[in-house]
C-alpha atoms as a PDB file:
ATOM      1  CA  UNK A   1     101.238  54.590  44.213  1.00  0.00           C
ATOM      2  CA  UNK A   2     100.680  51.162  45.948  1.00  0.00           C
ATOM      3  CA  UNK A   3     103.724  48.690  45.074  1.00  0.00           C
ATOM      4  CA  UNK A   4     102.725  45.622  42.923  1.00  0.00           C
ATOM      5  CA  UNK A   5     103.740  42.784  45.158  1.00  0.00           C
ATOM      6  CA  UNK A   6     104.507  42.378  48.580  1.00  0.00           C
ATOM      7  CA  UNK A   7     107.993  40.061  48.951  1.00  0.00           C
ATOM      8  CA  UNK A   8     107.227  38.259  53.061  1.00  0.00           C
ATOM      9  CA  UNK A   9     110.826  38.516  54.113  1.00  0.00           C
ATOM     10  CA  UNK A  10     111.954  41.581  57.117  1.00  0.00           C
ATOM     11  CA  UNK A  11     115.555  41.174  55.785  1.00  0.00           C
ATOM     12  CA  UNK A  12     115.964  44.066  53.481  1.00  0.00           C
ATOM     13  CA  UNK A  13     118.859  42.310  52.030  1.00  0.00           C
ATOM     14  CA  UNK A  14     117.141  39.051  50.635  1.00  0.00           C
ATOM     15  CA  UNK A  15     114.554  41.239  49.642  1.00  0.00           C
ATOM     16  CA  UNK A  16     117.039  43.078  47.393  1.00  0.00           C
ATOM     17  CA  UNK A  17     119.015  39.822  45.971  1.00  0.00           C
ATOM     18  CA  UNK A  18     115.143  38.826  45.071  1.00  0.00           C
ATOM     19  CA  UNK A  19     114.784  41.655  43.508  1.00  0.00           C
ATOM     20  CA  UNK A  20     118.251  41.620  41.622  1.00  0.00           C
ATOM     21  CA  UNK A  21     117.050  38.150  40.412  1.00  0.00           C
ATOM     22  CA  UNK A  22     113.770  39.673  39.305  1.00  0.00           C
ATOM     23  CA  UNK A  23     114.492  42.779  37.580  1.00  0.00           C
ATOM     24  CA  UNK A  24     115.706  41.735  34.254  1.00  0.00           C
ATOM     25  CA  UNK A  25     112.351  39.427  34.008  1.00  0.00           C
ATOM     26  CA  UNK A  26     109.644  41.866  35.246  1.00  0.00           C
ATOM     27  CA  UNK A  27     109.466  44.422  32.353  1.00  0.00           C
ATOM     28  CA  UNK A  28     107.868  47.495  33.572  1.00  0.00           C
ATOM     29  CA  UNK A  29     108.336  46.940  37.260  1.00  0.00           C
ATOM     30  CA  UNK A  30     110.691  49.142  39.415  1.00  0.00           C
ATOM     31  CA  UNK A  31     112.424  48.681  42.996  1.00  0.00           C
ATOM     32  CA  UNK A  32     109.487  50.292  44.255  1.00  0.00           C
ATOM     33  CA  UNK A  33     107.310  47.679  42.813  1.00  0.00           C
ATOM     34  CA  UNK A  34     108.694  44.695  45.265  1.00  0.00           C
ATOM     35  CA  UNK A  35     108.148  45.948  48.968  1.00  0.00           C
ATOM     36  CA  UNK A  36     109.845  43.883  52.024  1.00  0.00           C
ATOM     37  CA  UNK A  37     106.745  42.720  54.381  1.00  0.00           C
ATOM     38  CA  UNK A  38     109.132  44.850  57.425  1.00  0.00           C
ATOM     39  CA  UNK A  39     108.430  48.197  55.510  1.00  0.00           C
ATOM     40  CA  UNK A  40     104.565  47.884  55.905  1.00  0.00           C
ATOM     41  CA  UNK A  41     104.646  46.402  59.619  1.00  0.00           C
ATOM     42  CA  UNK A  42     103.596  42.996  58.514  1.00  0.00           C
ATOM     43  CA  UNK A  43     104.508  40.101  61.198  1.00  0.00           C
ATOM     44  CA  UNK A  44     105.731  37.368  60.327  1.00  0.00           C
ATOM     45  CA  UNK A  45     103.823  34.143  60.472  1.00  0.00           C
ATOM     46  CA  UNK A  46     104.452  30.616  62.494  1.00  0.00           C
ATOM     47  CA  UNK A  47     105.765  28.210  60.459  1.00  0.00           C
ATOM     48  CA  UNK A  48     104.630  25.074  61.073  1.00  0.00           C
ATOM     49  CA  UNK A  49     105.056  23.817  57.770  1.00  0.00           C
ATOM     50  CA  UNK A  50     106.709  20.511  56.698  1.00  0.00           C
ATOM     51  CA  UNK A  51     107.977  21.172  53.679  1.00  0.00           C
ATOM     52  CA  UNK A  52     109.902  24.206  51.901  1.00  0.00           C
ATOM     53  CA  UNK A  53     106.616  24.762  49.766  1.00  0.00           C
ATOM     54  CA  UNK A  54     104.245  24.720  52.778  1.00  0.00           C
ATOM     55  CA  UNK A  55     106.471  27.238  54.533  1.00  0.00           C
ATOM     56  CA  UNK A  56     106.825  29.578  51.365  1.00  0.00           C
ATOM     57  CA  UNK A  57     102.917  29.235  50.829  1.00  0.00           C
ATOM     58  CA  UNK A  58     102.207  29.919  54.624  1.00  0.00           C
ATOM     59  CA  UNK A  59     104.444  33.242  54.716  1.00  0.00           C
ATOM     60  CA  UNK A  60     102.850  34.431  51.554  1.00  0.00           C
ATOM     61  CA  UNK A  61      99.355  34.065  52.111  1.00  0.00           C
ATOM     62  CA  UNK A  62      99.666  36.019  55.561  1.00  0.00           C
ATOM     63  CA  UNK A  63     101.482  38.850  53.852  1.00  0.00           C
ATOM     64  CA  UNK A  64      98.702  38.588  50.850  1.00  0.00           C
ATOM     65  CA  UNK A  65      95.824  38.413  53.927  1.00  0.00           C
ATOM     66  CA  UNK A  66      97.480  41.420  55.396  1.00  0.00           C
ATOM     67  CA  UNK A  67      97.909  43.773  52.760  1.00  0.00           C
ATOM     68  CA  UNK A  68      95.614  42.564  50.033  1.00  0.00           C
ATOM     69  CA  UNK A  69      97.982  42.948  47.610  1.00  0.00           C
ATOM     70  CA  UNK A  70     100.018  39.769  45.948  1.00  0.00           C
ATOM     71  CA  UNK A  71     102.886  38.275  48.015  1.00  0.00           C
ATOM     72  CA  UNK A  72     106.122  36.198  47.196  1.00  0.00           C
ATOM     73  CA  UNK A  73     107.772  34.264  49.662  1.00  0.00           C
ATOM     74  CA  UNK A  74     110.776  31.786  49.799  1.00  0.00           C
ATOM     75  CA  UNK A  75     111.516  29.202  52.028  1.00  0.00           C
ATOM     76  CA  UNK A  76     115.093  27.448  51.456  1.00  0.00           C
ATOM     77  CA  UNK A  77     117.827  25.492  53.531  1.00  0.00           C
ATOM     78  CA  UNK A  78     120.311  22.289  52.346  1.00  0.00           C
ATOM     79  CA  UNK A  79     119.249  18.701  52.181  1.00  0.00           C
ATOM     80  CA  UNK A  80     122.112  16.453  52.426  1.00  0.00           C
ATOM     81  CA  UNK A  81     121.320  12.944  50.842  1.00  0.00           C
ATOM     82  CA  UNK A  82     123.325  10.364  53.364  1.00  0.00           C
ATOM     83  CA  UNK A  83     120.793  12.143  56.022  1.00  0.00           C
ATOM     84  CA  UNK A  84     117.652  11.765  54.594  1.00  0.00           C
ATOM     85  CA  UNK A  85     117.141  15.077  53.174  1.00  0.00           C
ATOM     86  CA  UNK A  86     117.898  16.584  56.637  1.00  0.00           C
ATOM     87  CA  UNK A  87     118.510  19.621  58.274  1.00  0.00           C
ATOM     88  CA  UNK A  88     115.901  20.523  55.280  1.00  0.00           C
ATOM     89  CA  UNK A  89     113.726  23.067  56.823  1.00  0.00           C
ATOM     90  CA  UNK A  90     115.540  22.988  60.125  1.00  0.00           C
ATOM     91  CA  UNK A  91     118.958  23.977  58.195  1.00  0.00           C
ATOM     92  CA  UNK A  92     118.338  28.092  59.926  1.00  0.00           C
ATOM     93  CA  UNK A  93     118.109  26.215  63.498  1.00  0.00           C
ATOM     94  CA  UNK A  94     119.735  22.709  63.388  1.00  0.00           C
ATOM     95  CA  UNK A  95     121.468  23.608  66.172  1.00  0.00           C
ATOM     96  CA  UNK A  96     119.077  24.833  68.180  1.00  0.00           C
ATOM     97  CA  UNK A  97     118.783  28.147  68.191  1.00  0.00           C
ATOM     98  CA  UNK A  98     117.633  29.916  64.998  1.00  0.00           C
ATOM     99  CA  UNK A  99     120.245  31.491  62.586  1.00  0.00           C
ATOM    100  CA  UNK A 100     123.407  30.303  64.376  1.00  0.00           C
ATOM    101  CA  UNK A 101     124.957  30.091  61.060  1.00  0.00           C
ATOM    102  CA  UNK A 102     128.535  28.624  62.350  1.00  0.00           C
ATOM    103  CA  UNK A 103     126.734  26.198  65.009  1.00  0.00           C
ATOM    104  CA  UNK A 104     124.827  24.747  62.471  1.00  0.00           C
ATOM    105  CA  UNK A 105     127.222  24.072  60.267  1.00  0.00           C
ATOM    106  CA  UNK A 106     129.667  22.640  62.701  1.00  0.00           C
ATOM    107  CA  UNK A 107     127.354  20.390  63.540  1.00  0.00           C
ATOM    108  CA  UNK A 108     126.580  18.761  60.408  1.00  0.00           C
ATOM    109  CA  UNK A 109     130.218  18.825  59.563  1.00  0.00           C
ATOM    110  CA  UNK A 110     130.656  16.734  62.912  1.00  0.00           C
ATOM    111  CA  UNK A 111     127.576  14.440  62.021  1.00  0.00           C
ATOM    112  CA  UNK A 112     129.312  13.536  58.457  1.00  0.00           C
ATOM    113  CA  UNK A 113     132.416  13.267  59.484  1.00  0.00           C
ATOM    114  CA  UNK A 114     133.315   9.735  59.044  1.00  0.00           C
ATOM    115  CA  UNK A 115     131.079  10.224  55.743  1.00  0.00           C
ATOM    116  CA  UNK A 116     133.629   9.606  52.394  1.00  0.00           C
ATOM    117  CA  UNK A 117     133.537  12.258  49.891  1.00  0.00           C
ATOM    118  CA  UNK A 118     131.160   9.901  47.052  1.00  0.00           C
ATOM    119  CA  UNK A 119     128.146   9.824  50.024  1.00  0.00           C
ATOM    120  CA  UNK A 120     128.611  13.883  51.042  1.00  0.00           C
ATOM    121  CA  UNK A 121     126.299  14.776  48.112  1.00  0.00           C
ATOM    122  CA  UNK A 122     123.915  17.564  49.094  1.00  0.00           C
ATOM    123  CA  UNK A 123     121.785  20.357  47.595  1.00  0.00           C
ATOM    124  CA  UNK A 124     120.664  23.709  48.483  1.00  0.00           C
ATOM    125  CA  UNK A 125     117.005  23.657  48.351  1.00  0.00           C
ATOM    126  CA  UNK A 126     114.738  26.933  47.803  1.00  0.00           C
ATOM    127  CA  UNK A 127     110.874  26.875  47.525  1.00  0.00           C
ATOM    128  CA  UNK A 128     109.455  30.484  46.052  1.00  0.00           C
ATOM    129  CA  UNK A 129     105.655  30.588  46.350  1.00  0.00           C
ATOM    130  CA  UNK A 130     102.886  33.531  45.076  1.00  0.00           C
ATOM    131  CA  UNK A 131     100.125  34.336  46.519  1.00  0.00           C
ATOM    132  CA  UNK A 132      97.459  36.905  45.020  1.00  0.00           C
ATOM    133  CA  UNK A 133      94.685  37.680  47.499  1.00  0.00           C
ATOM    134  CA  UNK A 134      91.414  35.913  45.864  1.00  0.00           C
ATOM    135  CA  UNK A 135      93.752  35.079  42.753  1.00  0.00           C
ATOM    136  CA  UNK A 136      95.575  31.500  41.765  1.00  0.00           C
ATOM    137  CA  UNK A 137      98.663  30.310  43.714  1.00  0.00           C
ATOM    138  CA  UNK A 138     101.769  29.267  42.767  1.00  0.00           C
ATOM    139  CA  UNK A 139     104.807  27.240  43.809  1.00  0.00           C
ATOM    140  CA  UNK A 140     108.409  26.387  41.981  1.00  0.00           C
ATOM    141  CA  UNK A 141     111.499  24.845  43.369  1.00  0.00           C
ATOM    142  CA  UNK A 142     115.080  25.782  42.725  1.00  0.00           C
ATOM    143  CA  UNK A 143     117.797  23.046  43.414  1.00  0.00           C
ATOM    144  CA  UNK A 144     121.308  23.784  43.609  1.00  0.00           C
ATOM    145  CA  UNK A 145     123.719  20.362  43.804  1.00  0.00           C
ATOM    146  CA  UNK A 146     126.747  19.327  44.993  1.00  0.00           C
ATOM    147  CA  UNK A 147     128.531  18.259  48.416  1.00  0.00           C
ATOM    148  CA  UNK A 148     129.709  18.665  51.740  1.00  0.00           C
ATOM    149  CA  UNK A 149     133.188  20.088  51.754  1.00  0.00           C
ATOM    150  CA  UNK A 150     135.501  18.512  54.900  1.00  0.00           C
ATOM    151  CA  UNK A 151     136.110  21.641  56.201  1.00  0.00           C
ATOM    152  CA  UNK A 152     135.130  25.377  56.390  1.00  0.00           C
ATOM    153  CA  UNK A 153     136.744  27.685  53.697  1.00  0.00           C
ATOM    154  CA  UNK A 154     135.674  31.037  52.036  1.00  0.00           C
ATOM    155  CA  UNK A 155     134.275  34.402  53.378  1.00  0.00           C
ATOM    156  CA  UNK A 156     131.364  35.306  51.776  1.00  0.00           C
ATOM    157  CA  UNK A 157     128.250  34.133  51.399  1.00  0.00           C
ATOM    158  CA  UNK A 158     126.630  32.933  54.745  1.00  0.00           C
ATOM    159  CA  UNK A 159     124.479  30.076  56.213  1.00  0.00           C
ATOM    160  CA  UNK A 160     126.117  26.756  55.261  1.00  0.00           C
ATOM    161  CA  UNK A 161     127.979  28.197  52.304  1.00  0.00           C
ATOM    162  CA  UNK A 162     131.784  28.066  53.609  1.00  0.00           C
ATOM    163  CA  UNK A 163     131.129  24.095  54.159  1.00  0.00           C
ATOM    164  CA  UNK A 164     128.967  23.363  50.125  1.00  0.00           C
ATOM    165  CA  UNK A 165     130.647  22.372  47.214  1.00  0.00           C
ATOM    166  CA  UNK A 166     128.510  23.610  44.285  1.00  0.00           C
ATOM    167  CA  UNK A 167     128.297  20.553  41.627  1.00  0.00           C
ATOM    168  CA  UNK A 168     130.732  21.541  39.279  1.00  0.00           C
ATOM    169  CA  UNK A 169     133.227  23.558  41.225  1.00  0.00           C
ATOM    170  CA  UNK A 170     136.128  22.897  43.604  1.00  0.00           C
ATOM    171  CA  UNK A 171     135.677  25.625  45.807  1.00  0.00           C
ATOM    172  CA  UNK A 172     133.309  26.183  48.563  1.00  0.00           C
ATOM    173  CA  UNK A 173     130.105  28.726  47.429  1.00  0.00           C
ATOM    174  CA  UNK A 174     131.591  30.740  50.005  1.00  0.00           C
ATOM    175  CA  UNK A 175     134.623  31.160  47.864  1.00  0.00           C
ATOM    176  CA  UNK A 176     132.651  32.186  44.818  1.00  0.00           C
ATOM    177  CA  UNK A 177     131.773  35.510  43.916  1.00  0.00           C
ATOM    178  CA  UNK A 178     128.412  36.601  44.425  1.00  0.00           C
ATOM    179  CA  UNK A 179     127.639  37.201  40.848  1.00  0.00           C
ATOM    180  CA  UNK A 180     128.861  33.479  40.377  1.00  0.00           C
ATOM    181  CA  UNK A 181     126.732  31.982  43.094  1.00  0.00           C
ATOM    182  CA  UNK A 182     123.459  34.012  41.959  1.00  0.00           C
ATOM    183  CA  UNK A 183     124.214  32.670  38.699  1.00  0.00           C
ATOM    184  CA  UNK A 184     123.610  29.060  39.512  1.00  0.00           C
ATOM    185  CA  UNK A 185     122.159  29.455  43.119  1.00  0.00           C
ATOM    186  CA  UNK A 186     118.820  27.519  43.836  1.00  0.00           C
ATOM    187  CA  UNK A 187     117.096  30.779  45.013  1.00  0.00           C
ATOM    188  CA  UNK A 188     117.926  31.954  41.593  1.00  0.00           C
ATOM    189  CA  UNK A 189     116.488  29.071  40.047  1.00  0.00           C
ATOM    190  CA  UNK A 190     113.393  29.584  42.025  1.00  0.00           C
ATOM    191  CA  UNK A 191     112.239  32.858  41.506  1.00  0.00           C
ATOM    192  CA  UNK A 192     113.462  32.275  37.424  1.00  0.00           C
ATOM    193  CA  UNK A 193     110.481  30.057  37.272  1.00  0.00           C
ATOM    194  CA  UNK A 194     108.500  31.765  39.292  1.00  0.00           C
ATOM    195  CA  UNK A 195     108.903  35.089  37.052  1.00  0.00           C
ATOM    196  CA  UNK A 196     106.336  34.523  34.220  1.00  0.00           C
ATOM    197  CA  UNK A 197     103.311  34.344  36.909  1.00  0.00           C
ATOM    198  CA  UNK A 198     104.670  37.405  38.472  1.00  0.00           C
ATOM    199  CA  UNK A 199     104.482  39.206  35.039  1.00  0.00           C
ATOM    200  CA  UNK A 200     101.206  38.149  34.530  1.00  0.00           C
ATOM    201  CA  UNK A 201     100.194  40.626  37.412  1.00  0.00           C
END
């Protein structure tokens, strides 16, 4: 039986934290519903978007081209206000080379760091797009406030999450538990809006 949607990710582990996100608001769906674009040999797609939506919508509708069935895609990264909204969708490769996760974030804690704590503010930005092959299209944002910690501190999470301050916490969202951070996280609040179109399926 062919899977219901196509999620355009070759991570298997976002693909399951989507999923996790999903579950409780797709009533009828199973894990086997929500396939990662890597299980059916799908490449990934350029993108030469220049926003998170554009990205999300240009990794969807290749996966949705490819397999014909509907695709979800995310795009995400942190926008830190004193910079413009920057690294934004350069956050995975800010320091040039692509998912150097403790180069990037040593080098925006070097660019801010004669930045006081009241101009840190930042937010964790995630874009979640469907796409349903000769169907309607569909794009929501999750945000996810707060600021640029001083220094590293915490173990889990990953990308720039040892250096962010969720808005009201103390601790890094490296320091929260993953439960905690789903809870509030902006790829949570994506995909939460993004739900009742994928029920509609």
């Amino acid at each position: 039986m062919a899977p219901r949607a196509v999620f355009a990710s070759h991570n298997p582990h976002k693909r399951d934290e989507v999923w996790a996100i999903l579950s409780p608001l797709l009533v009828g769906w199973t894990s086997a519903d929500l396939v990662g674009a890597g299980e059916l040999g799908v490449e990934a797609p350029v993108e030469d978007g220049v926003t998170f939506a554009q990205n999300a919508l240009i990794k969807a509708r290749a996966v949705a081209t490819a397999t014909g069935l509907p695709a979800i895609a995310d795009d995400s990264g942190i926008a830190v206000d004193v910079m413009g909204g920057a690294p934004g969708i350069f956050s995975a490769l800010w320091s040039g080379r692509h998912g150097a996760d403790e180069d990037n974030l040593r080098l925006l804690l070097a660019q801010l760091v004669d930045i006081p704590d009241q101009h840190r503010t930042a937010s964790f930005v995630c874009a979640a797009a469907l796409v349903v092959p000769g169907g309607p299209e569909a794009v929501r944002e999750g945000h996810m406030p707060g600021r640029i910690a001083h220094a590293p501190a915490g173990g889990g999470g990953f990308g720039y999450d040892p250096i962010f301050v969720p808005e009201g916490y103390d601790v890094t969202a490296a320091e929260l538990t993953a439960a905690q951070k789903n809870a509030i996280s902006h790829r949570f609040r994506a995909f939460t809006a993004l739900a009742p179109e994928l029920a509609d399926l």
